[in-house]
PDB file of N, CA and C in Angstrom:
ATOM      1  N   UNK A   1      -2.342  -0.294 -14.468  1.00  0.00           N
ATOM      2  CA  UNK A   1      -2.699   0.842 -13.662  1.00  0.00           C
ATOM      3  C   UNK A   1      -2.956   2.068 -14.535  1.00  0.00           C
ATOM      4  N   UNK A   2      -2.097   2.477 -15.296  1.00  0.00           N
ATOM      5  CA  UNK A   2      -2.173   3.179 -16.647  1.00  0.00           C
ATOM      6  C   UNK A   2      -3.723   3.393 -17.115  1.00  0.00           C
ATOM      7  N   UNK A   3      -4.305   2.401 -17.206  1.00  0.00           N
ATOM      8  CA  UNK A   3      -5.627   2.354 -17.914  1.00  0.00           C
ATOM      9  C   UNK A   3      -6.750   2.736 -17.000  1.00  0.00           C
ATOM     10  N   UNK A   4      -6.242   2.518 -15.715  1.00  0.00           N
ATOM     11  CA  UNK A   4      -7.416   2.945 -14.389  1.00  0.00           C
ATOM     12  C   UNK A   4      -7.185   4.424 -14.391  1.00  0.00           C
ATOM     13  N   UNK A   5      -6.043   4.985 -14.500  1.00  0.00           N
ATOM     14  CA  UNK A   5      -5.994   5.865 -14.484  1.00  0.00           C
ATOM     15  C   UNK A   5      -6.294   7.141 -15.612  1.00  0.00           C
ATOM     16  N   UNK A   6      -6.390   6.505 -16.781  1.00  0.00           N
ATOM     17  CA  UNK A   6      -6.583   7.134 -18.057  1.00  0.00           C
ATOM     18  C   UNK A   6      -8.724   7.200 -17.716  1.00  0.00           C
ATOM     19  N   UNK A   7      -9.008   6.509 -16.989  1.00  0.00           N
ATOM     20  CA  UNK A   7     -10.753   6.205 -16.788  1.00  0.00           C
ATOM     21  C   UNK A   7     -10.799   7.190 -15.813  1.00  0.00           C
ATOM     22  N   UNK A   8     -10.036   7.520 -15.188  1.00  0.00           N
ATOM     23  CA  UNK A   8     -10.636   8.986 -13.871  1.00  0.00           C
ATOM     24  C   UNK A   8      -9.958   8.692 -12.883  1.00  0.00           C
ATOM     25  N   UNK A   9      -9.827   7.172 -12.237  1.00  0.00           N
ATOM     26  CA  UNK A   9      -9.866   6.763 -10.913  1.00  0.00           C
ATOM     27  C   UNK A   9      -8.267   7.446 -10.783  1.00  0.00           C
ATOM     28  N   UNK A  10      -8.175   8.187  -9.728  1.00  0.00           N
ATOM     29  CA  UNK A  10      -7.572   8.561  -8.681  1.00  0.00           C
ATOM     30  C   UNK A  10      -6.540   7.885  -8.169  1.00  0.00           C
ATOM     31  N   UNK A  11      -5.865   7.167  -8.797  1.00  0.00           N
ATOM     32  CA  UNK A  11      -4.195   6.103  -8.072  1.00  0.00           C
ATOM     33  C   UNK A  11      -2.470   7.223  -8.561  1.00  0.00           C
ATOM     34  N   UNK A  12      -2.544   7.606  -7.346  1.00  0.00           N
ATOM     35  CA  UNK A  12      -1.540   8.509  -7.538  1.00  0.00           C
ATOM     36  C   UNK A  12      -0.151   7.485  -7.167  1.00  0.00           C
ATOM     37  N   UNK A  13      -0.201   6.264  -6.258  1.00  0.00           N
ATOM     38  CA  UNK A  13       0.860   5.233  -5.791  1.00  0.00           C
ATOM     39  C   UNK A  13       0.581   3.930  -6.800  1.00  0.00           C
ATOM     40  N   UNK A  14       0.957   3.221  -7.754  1.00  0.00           N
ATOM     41  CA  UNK A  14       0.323   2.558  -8.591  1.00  0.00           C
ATOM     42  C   UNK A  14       0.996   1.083  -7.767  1.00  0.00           C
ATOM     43  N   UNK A  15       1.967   0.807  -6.998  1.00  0.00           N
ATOM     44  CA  UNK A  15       2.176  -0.214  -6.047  1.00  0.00           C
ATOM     45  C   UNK A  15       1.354  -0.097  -4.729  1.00  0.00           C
ATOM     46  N   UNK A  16       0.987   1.143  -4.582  1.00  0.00           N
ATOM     47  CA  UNK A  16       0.337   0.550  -3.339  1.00  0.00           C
ATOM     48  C   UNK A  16      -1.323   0.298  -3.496  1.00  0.00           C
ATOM     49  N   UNK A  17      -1.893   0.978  -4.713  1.00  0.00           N
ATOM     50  CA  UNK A  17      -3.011   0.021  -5.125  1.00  0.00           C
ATOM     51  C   UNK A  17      -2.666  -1.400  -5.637  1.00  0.00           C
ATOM     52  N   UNK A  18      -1.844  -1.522  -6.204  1.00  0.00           N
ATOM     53  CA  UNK A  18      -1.729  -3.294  -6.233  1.00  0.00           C
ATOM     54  C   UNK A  18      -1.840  -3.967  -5.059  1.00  0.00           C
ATOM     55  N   UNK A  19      -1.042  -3.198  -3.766  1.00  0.00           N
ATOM     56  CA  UNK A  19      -1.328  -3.836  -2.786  1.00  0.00           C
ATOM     57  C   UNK A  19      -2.514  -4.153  -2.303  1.00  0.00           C
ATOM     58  N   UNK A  20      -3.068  -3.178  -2.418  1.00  0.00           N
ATOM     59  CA  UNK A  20      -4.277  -2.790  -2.104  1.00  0.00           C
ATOM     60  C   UNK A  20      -5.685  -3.823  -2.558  1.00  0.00           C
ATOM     61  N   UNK A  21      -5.729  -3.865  -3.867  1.00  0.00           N
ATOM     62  CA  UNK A  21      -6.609  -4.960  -4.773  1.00  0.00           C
ATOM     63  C   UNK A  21      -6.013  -5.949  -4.009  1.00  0.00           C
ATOM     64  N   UNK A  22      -4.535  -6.872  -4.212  1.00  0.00           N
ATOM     65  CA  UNK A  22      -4.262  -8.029  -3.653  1.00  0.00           C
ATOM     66  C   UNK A  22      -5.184  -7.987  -2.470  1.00  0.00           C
ATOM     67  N   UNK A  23      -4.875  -7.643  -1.553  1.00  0.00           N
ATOM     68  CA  UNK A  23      -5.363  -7.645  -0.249  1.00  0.00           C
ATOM     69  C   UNK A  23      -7.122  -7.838   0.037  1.00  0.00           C
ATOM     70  N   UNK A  24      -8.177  -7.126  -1.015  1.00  0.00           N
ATOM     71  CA  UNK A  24      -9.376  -7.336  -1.192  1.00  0.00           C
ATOM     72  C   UNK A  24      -9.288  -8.965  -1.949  1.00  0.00           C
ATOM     73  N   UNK A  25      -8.364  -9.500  -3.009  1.00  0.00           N
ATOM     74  CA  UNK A  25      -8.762 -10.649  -2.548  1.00  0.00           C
ATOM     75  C   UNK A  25      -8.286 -11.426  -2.608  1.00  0.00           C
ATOM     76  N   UNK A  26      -7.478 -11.307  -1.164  1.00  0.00           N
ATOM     77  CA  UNK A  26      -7.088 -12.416  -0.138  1.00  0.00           C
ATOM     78  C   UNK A  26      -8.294 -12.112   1.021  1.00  0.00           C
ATOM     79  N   UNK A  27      -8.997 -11.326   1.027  1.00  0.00           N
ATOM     80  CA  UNK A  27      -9.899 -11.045   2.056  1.00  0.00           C
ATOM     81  C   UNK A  27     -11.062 -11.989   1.502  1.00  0.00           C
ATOM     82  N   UNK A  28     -11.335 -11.776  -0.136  1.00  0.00           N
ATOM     83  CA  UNK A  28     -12.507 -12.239  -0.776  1.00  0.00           C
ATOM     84  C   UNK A  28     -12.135 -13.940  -0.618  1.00  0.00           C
ATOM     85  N   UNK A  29     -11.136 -14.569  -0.580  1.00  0.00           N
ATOM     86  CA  UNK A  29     -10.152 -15.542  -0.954  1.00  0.00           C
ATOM     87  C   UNK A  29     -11.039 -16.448   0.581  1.00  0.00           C
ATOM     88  N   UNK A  30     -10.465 -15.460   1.334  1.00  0.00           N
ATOM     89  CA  UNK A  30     -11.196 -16.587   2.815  1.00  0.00           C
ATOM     90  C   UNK A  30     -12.177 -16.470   3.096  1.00  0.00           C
ATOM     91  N   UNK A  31     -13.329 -15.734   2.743  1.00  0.00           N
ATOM     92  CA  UNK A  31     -14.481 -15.658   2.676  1.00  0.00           C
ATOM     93  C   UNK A  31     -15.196 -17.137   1.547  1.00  0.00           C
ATOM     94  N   UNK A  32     -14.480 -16.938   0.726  1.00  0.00           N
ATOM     95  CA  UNK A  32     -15.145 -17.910   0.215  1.00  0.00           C
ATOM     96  C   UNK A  32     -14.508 -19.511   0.767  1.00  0.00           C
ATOM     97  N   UNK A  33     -13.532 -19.628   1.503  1.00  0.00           N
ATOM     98  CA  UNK A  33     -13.303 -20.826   1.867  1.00  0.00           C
ATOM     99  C   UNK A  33     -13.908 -21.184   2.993  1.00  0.00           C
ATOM    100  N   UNK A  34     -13.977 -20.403   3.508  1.00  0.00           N
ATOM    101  CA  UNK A  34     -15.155 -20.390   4.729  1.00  0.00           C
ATOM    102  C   UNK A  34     -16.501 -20.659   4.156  1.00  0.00           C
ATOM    103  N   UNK A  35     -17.061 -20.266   3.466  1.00  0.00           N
ATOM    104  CA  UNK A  35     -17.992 -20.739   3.146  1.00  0.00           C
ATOM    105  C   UNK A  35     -18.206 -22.069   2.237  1.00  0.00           C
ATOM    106  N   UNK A  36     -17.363 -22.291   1.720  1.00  0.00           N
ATOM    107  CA  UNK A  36     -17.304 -23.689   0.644  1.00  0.00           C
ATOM    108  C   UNK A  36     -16.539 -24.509   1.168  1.00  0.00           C
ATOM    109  N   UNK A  37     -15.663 -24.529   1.913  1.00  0.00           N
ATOM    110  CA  UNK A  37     -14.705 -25.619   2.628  1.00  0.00           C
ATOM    111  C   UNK A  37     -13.711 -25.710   1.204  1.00  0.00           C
ATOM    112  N   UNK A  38     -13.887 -25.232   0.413  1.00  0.00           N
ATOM    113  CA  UNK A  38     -13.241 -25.960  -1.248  1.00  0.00           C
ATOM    114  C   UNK A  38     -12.269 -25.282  -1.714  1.00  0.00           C
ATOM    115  N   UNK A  39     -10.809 -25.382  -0.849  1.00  0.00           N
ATOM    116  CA  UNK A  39      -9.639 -25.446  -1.382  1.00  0.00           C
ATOM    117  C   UNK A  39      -9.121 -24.939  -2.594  1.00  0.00           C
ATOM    118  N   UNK A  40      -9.482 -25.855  -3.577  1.00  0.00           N
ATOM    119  CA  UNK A  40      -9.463 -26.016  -4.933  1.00  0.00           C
ATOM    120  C   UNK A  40     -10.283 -24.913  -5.662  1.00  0.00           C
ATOM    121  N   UNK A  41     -11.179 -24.301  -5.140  1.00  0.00           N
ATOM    122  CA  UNK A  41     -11.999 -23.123  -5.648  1.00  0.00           C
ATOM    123  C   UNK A  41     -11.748 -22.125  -5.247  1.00  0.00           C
ATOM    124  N   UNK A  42     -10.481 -21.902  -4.205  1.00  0.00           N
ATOM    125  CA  UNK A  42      -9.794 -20.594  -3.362  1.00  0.00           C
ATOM    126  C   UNK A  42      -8.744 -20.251  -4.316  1.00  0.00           C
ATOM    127  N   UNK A  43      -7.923 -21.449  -4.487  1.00  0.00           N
ATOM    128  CA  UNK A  43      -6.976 -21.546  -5.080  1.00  0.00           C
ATOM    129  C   UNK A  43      -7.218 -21.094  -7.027  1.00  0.00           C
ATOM    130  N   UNK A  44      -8.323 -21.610  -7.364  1.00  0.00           N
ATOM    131  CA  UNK A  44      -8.958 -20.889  -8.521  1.00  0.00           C
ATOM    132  C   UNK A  44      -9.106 -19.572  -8.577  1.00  0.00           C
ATOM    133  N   UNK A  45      -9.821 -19.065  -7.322  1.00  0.00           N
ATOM    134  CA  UNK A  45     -10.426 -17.764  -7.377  1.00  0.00           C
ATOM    135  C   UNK A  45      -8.814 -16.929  -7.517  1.00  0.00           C
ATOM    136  N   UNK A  46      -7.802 -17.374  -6.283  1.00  0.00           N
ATOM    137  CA  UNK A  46      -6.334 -16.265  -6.632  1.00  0.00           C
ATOM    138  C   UNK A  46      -5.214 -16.745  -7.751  1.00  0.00           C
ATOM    139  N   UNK A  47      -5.999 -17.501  -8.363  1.00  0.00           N
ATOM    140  CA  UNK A  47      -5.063 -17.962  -9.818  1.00  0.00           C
ATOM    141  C   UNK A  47      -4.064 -18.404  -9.606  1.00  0.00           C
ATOM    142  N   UNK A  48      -4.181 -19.498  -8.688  1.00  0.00           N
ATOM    143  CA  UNK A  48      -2.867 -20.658  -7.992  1.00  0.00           C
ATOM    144  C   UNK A  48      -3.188 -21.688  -8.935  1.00  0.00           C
ATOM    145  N   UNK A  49      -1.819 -22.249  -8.950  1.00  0.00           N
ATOM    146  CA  UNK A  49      -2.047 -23.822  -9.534  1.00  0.00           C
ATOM    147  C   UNK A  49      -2.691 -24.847  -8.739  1.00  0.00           C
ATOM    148  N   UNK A  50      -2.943 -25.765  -9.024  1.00  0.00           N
ATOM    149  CA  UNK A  50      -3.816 -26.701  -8.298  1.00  0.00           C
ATOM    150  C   UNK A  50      -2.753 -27.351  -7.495  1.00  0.00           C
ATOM    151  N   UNK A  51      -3.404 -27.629  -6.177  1.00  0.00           N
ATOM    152  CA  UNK A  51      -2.282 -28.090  -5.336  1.00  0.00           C
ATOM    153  C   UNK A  51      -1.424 -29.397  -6.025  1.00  0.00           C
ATOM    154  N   UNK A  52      -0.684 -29.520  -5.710  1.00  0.00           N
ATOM    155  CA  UNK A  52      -0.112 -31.279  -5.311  1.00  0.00           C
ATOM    156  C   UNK A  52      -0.492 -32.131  -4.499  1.00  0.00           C
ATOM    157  N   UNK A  53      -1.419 -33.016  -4.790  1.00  0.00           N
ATOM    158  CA  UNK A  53      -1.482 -34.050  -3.631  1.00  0.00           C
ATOM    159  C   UNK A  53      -0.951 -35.074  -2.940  1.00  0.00           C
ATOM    160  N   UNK A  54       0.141 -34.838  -4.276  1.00  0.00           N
ATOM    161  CA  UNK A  54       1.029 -36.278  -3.556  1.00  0.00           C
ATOM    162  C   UNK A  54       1.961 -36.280  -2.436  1.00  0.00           C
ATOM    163  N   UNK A  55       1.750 -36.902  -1.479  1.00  0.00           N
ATOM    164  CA  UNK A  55       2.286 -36.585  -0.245  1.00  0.00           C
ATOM    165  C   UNK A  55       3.547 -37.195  -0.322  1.00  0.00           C
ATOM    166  N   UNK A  56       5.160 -37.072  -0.092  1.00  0.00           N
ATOM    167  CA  UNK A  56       6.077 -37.484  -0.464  1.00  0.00           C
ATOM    168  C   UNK A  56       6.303 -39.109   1.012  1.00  0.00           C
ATOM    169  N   UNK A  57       6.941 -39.427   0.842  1.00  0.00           N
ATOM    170  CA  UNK A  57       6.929 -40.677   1.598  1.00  0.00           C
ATOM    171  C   UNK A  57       8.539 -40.432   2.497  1.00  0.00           C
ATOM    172  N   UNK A  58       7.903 -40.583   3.644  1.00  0.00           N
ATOM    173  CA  UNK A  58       9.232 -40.319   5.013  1.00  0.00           C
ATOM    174  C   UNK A  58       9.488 -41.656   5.476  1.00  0.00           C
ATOM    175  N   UNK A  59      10.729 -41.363   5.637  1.00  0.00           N
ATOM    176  CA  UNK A  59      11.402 -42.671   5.680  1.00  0.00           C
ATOM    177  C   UNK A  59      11.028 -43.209   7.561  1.00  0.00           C
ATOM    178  N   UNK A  60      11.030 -44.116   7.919  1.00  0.00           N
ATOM    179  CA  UNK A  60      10.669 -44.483   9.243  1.00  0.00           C
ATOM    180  C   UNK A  60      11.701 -44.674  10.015  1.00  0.00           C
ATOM    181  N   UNK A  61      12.164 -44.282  10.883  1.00  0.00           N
ATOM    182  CA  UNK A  61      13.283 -45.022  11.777  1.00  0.00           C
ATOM    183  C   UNK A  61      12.829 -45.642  12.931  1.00  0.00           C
ATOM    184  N   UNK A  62      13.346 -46.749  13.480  1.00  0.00           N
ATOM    185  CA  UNK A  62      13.191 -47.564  14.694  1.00  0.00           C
ATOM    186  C   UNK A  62      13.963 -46.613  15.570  1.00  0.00           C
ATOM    187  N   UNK A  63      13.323 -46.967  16.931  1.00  0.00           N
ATOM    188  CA  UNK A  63      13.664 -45.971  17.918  1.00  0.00           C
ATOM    189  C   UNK A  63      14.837 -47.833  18.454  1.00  0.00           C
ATOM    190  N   UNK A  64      16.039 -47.090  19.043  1.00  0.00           N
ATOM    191  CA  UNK A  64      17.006 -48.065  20.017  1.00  0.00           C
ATOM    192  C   UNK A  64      16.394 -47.787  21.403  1.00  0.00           C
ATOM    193  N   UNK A  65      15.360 -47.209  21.923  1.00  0.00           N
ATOM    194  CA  UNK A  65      15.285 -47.141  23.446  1.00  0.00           C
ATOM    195  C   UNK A  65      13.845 -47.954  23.683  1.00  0.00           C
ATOM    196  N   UNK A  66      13.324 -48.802  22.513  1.00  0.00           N
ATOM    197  CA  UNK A  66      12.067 -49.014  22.527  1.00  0.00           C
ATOM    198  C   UNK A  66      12.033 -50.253  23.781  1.00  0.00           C
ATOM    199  N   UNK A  67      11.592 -50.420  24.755  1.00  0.00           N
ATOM    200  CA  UNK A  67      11.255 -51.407  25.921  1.00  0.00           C
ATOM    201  C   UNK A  67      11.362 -52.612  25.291  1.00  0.00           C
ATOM    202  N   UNK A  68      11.927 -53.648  25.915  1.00  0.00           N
ATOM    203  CA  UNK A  68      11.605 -54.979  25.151  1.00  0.00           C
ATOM    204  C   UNK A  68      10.711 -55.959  26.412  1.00  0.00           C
TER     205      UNK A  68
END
């Protein structure tokens, strides 16, 4: 913030412009998933790790009321 501010720009709250940027893009963030369907390129654009795909495995239980 320091450095935006040493350039002219005007940030007298230096957390609530962070908020602020975040928020342009999480705005920019669904714009582009909306348009690309592509997950993986949202998640690029806000500098997330790449998901996990591995889906963990749930155990099954038999139901006791099942009709015989």
């Amino acid at each position: 913030m320091r450095m935006l501010q040493d350039a002219g720009y005007p940030i007298e709250d230096a957390q609530q412009e962070i908020e602020r940027i975040e928020a342009r893009a999480f705005e920019a963030a669904a714009r582009l998933a909306d348009a690309t369907g592509d997950n993986a390129a949202v998640r690029a654009y806000l500098g997330l790790p790449e998901a996990d795909i591995d889906i963990p495995d749930v155990p099954l239980v038999e139901r006791s009321d099942q009709a015989a």
